[in-house]
Protein backbone atom coordinates (compact mmCIF):
# COMPACT_ATOMS: atom_id res chain seq x y z
CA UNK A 1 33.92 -141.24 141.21
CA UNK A 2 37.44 -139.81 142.15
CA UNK A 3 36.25 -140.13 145.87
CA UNK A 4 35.32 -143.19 146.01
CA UNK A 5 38.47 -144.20 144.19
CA UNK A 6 40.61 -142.75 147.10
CA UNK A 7 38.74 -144.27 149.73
CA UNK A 8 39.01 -147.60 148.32
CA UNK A 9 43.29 -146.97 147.78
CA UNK A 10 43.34 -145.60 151.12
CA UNK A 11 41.35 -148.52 152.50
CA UNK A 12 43.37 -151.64 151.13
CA UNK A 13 46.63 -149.49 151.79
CA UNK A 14 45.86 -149.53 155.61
CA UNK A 15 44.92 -153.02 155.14
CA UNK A 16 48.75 -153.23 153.67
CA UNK A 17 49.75 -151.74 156.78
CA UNK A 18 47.99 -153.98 158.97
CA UNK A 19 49.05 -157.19 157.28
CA UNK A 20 52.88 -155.98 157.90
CA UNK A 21 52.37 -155.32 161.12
CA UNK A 22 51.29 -158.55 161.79
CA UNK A 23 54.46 -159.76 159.52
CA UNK A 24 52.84 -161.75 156.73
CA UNK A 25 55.42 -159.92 154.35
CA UNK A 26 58.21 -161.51 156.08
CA UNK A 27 58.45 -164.92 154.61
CA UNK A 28 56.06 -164.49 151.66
CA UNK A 29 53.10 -166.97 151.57
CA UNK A 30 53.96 -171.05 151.73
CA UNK A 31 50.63 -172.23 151.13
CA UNK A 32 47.25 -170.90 150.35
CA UNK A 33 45.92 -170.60 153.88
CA UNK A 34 48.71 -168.21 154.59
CA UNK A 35 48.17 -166.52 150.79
CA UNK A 36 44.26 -166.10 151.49
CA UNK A 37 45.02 -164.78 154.66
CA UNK A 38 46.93 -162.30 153.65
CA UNK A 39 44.39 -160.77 150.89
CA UNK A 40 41.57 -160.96 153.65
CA UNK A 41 43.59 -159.08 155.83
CA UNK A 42 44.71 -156.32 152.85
CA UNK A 43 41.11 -156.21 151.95
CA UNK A 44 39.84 -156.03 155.65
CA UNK A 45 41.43 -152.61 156.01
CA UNK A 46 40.74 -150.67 158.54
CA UNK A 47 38.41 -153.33 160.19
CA UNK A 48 41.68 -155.07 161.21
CA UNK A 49 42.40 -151.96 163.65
CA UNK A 50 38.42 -152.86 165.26
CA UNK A 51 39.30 -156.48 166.61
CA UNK A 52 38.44 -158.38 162.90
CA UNK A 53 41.25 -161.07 162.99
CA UNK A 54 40.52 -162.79 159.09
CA UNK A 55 42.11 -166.25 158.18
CA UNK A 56 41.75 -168.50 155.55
CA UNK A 57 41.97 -172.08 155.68
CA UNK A 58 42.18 -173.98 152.37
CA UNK A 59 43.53 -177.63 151.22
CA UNK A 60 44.68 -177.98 147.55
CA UNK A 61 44.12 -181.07 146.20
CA UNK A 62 46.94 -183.78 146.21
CA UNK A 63 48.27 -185.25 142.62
CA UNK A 64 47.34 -188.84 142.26
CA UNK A 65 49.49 -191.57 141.94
C-alpha cells in the first residue's frame, strides 16, 4: 500500500512538472478547455515526457434569455 501510494504522488507530481513546463500555471485557467487540459496533463504524468500531448475541449452551456 505505501508503494503504490508513492508512485501515484510521484506520478501526478511529474505530471505537475510537465504542465509548468508547458506554462499552463502562468495565467491560471479561463475556460474549461484550458482547466481540463490542465488535469489531463497533471494526471498524464510521465506519459507527457513519451510524445502524449492531452487536451480537452469542452463548451458550457450559454444562459438563456
Amino acid at each position: 500500500m505505501r508503494l503504490t501510494s508513492v508512485i501515484v504522488l510521484l506520478w501526478l507530481i511529474i505530471g505537475a512538472v510537465a504542465a509548468g513546463q508547458r506554462h499552463y500555471y502562468s495565467s491560471g485557467p479561463k475556460n474549461c478547455s484550458q482547466a481540463g487540459t490542465l488535469l489531463v496533463t497533471i494526471i498524464a504524468g510521465p506519459l507527457n515526457y513519451t510524445g502524449v500531448n492531452p487536451k480537452i475541449s469542452c463548451k458550457t452551456p450559454q444562459p438563456s434569455k
